[in-house]
N, C-alpha and C. Protein backbone atom coordinates (compact mmCIF):
# COMPACT_ATOMS: atom_id res chain seq x y z
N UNK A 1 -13.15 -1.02 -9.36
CA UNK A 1 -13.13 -2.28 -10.08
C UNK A 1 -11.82 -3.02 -9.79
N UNK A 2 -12.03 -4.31 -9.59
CA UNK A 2 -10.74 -5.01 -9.63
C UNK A 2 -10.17 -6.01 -10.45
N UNK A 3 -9.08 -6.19 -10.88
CA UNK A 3 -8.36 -6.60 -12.21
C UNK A 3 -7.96 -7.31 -11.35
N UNK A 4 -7.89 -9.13 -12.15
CA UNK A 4 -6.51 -9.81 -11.82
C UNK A 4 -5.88 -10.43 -13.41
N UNK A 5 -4.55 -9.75 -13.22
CA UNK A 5 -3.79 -10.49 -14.00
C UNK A 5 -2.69 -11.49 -13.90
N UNK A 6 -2.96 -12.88 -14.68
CA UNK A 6 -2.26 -13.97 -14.51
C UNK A 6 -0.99 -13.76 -15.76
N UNK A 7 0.17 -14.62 -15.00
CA UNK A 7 0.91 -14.84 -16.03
C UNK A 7 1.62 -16.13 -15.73
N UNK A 8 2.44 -16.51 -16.65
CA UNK A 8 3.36 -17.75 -16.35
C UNK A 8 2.22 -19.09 -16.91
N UNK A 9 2.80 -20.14 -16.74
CA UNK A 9 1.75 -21.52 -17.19
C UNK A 9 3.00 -21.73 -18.35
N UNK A 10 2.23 -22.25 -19.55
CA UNK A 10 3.24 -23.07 -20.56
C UNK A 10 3.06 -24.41 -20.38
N UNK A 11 3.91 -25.36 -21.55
CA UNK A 11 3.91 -26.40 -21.44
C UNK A 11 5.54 -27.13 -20.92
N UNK A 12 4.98 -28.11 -20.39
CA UNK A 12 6.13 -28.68 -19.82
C UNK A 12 5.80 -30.28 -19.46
N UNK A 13 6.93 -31.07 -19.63
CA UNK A 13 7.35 -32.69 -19.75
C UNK A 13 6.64 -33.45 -17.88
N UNK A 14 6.33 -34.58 -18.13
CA UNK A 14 5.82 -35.18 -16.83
C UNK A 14 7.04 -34.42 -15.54
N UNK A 15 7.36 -34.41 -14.58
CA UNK A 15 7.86 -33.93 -13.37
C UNK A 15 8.80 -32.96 -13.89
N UNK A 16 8.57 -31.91 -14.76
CA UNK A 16 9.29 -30.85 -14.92
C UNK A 16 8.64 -29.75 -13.93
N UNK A 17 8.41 -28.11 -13.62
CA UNK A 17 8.33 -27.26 -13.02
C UNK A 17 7.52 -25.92 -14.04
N UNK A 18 6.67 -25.32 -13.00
CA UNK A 18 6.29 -24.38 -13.73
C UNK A 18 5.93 -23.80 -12.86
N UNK A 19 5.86 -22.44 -12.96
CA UNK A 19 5.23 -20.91 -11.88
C UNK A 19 4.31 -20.33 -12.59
N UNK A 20 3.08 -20.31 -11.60
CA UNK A 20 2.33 -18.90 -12.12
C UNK A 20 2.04 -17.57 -11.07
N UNK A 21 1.78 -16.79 -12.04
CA UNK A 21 2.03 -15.08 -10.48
C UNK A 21 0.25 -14.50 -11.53
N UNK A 22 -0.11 -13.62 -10.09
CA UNK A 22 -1.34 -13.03 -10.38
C UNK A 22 -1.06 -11.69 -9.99
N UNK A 23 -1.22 -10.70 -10.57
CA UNK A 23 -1.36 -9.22 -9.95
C UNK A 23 -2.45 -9.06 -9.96
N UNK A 24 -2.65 -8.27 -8.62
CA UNK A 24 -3.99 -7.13 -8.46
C UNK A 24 -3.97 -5.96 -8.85
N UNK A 25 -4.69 -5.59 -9.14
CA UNK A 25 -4.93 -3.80 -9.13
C UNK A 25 -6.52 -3.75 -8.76
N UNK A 26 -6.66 -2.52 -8.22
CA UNK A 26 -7.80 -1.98 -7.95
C UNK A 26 -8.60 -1.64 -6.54
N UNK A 27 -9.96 -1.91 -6.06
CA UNK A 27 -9.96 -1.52 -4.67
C UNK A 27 -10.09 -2.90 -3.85
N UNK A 28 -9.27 -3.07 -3.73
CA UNK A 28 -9.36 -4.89 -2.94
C UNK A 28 -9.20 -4.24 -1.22
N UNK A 29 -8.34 -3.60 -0.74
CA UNK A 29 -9.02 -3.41 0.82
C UNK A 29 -7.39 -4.20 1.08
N UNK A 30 -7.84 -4.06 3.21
CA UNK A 30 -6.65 -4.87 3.44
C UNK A 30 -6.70 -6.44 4.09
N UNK A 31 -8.24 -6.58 3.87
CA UNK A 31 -8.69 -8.37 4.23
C UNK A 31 -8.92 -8.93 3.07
N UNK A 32 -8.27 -9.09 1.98
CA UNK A 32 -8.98 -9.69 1.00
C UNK A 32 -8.23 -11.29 0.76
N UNK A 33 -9.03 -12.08 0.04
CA UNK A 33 -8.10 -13.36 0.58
C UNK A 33 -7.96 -13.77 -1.54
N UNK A 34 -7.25 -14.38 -1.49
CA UNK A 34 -6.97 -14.92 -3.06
C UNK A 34 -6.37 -16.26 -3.05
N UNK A 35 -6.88 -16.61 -4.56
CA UNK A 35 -6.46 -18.07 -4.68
C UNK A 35 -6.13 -18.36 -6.17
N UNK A 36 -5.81 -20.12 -5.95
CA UNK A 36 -5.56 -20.48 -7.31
C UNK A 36 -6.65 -21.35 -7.34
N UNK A 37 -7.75 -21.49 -8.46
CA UNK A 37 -8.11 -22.93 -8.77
C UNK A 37 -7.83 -23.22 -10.25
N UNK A 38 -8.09 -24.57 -11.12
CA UNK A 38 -7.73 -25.15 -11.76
C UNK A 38 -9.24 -25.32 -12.89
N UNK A 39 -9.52 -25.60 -14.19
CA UNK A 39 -10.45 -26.59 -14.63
C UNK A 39 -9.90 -27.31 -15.94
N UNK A 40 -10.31 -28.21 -16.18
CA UNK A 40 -9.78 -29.13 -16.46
C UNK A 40 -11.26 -29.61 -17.80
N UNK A 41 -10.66 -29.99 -18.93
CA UNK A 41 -12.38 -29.68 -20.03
C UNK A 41 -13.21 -31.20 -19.36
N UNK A 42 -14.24 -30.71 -19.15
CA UNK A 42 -15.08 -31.32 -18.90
C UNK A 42 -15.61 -31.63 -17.07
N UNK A 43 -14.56 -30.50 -16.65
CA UNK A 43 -14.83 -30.88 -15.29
C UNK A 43 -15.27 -29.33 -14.43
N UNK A 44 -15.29 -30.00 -12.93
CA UNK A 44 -15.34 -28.94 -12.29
C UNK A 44 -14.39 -27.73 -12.14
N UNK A 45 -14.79 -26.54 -11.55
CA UNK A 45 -13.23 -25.90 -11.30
C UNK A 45 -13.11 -26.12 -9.63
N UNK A 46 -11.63 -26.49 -9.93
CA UNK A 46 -11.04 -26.78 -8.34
C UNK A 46 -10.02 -25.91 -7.78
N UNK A 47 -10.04 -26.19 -6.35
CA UNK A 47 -9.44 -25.10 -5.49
C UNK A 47 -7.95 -25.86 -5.70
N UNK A 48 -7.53 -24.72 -5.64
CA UNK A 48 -5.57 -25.13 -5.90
C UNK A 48 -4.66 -25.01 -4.53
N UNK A 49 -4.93 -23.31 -4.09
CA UNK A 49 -4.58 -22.77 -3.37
C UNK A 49 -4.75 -21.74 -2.93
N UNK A 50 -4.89 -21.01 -1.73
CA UNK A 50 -5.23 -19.83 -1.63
C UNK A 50 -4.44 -19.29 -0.06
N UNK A 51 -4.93 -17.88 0.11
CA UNK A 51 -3.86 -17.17 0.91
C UNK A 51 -4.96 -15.85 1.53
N UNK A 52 -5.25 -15.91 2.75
CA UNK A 52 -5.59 -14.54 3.20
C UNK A 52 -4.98 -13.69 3.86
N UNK A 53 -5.65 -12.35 4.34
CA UNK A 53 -5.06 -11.61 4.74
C UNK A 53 -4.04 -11.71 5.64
N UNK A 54 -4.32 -12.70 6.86
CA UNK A 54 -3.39 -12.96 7.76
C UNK A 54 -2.28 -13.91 7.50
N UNK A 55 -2.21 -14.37 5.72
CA UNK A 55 -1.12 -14.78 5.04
C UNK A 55 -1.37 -16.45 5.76
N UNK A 56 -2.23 -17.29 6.06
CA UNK A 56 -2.91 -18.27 6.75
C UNK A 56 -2.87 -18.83 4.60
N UNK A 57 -2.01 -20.23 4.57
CA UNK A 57 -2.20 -20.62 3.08
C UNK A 57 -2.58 -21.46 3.47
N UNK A 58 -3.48 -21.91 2.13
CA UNK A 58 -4.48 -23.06 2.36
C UNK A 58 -4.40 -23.93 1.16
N UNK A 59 -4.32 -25.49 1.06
CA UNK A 59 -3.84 -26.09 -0.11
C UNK A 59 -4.89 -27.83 -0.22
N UNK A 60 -4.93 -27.23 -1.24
CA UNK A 60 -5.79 -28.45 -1.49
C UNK A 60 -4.71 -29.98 -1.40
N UNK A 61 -5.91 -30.80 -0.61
CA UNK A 61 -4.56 -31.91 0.39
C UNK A 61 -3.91 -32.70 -0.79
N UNK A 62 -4.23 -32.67 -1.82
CA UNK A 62 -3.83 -33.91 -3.28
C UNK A 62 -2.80 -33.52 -4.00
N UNK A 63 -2.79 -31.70 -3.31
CA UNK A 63 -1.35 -30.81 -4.43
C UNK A 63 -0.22 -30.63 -3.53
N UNK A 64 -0.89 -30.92 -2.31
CA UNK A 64 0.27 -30.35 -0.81
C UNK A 64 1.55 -31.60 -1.05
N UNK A 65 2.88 -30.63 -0.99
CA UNK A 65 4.21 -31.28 -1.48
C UNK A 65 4.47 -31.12 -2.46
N UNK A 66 3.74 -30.81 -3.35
CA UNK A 66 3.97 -30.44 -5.12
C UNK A 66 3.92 -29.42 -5.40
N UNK A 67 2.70 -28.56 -5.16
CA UNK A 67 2.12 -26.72 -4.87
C UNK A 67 2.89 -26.04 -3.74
N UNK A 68 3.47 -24.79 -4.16
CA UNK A 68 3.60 -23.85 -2.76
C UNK A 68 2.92 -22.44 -3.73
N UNK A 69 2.06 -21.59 -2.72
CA UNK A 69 1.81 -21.04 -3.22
C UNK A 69 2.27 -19.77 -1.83
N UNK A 70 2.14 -18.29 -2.71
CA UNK A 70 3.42 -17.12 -1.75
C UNK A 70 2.99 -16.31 -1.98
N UNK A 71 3.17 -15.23 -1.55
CA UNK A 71 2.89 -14.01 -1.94
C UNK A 71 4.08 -13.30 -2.78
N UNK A 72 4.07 -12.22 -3.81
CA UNK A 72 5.30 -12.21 -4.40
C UNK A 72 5.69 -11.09 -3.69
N UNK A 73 6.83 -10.26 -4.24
CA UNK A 73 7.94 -9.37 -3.54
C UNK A 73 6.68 -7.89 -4.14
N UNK A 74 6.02 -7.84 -5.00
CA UNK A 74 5.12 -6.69 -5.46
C UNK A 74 4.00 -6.69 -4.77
N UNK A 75 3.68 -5.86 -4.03
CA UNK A 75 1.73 -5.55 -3.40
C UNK A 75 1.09 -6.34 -4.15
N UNK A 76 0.02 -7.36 -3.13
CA UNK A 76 -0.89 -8.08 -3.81
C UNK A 76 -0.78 -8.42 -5.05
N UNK A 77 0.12 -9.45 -4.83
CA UNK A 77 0.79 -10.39 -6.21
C UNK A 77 0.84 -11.85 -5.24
N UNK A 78 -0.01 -12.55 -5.96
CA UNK A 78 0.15 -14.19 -5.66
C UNK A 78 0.78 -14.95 -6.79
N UNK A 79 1.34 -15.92 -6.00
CA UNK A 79 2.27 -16.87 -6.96
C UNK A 79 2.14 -18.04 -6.38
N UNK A 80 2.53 -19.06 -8.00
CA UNK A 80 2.22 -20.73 -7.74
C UNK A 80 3.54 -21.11 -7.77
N UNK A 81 3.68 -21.63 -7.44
CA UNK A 81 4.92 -22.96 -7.62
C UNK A 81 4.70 -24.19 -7.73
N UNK A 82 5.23 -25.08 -9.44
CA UNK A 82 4.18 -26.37 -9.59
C UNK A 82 5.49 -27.02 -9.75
N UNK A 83 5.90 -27.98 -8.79
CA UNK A 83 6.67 -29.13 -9.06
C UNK A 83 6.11 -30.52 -9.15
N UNK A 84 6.89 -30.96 -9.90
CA UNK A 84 6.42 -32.22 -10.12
C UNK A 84 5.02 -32.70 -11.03
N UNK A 85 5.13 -31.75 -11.93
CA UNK A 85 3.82 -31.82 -12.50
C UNK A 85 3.26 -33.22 -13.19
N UNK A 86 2.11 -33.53 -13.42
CA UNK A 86 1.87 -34.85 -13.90
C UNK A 86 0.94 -34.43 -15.26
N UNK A 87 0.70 -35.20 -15.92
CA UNK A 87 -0.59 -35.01 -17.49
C UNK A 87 -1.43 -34.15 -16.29
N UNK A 88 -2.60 -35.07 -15.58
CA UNK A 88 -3.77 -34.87 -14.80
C UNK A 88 -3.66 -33.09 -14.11
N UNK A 89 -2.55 -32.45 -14.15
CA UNK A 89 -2.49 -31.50 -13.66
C UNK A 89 -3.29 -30.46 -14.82
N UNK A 90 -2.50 -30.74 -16.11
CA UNK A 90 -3.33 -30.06 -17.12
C UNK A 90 -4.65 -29.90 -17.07
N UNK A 91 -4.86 -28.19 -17.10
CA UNK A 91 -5.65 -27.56 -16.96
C UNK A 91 -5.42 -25.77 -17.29
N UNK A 92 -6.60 -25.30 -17.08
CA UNK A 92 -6.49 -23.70 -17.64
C UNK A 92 -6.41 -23.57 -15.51
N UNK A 93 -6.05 -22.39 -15.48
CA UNK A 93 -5.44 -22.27 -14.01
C UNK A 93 -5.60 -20.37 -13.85
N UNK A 94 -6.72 -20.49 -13.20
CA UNK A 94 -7.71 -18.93 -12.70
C UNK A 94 -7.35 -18.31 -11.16
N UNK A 95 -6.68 -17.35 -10.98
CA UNK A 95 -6.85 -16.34 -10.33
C UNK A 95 -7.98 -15.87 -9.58
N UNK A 96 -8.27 -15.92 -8.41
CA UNK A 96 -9.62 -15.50 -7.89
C UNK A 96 -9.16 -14.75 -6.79
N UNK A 97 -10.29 -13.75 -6.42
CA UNK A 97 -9.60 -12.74 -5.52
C UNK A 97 -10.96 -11.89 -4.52
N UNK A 98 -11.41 -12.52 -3.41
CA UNK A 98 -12.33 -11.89 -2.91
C UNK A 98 -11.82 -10.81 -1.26
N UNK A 99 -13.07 -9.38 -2.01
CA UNK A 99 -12.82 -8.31 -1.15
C UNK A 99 -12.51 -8.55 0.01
N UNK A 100 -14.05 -8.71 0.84
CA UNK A 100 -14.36 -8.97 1.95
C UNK A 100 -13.75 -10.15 2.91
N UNK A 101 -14.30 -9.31 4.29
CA UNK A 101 -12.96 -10.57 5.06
C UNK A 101 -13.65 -11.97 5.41
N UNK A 102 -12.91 -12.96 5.00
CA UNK A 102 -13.32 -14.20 5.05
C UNK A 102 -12.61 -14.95 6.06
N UNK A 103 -14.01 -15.59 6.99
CA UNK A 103 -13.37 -16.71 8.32
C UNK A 103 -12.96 -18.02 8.10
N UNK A 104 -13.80 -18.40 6.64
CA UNK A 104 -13.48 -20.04 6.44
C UNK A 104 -12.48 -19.90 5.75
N UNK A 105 -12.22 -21.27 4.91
CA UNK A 105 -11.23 -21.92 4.33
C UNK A 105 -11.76 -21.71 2.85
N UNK A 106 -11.01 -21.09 2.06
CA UNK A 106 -11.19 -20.30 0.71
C UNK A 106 -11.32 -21.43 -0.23
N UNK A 107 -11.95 -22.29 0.03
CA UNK A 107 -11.54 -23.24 -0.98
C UNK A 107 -13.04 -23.82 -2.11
N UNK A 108 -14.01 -22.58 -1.81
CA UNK A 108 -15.21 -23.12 -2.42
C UNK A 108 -15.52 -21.77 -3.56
N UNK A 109 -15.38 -22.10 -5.08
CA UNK A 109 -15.49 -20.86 -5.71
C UNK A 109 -16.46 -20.08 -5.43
N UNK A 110 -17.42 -20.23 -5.33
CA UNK A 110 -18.30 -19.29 -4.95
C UNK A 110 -18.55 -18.06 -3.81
N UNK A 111 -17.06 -18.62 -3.12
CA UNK A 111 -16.51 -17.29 -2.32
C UNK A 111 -15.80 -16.21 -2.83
N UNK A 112 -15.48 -16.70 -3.89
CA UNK A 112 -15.04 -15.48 -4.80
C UNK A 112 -15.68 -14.98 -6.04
N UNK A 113 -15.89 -13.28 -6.06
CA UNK A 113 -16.06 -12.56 -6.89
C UNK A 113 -15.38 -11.87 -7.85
N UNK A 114 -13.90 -12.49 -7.89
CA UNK A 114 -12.98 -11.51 -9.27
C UNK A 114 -12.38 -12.81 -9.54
N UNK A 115 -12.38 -12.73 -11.43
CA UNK A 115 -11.15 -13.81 -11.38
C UNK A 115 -10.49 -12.91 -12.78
N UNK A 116 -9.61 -14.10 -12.34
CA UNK A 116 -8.60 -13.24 -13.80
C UNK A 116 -9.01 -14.05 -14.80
N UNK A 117 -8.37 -14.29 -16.21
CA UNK A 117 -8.41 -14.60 -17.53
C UNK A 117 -8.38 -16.09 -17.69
N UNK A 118 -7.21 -16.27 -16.75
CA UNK A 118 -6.59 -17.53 -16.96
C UNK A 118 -5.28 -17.84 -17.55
N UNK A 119 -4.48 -19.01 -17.00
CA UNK A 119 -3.04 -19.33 -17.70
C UNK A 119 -3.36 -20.47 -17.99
N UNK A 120 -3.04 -20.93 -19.16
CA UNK A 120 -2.84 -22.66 -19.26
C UNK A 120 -1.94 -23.02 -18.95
N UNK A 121 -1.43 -24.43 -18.60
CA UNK A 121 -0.72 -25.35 -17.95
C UNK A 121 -0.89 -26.52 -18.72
N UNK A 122 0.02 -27.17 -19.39
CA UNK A 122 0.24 -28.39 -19.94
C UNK A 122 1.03 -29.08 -19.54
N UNK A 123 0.89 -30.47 -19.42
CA UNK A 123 2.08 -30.92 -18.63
C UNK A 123 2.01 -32.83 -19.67
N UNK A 124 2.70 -32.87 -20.60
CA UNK A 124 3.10 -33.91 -21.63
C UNK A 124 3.93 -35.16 -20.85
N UNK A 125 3.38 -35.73 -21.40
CA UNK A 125 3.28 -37.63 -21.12
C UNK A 125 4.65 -38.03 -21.60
């Protein structure tokens, strides 16, 4: 079984900063690719960012300059980096993490089968 746990999010002022980190545990393998997406009440959930095996990051083009997303210093630990945050960013912000090895571009949920809990993210006017 595989666990992802999110942490970090909070609230924070128009172009202030915020990080979020995801740990894995469990049998994820050594192709597995992970991401960030976003939802927002009343909307879709969207791709944030994501990272596969061959460490190839992939960023949704509207966050690129604002988002970096990394791998952390712990085994299969992903991390966000949110500068410059705006209101519109606010959203709950999910962890996703699929086994198998993937050729495309991670950016459609339905390529992934694990997510974590979720962090919220507020970002005040």
């Amino acid at each position: 079984q595989v666990r992802l746990v999110e942490s970090g999010g909070g609230l924070v002022q128009t172009g202030g900063s915020l990080s979020l980190s995801c740990a894995a545990s469990g049998r994820i393998g050594d192709t597995y690719t992970m991401a960030w997406f976003r939802q927002s009440p009343g909307k879709d959930r969207q791709f944030v960012a994501g990272i596969n095996w061959k460490n190839i990051i992939y960023y949704e083009d509207s966050l690129k300059g604002r988002f970096t997303a990394s791998r952390g210093d712990a085994k299969n630990t992903l991390l966000l980096q949110m500068n410059g945050l705006r209101p519109e960013d606010t959203a709950i912000y999910y962890c996703a993490l699929r086994t198998s090895t993937l050729v495309q571009q991670p950016t459609a949920r339905t390529l992934f089968m694990f997510w974590g809990q979720g962090a919220q993210v507020t970002v005040s006017s």
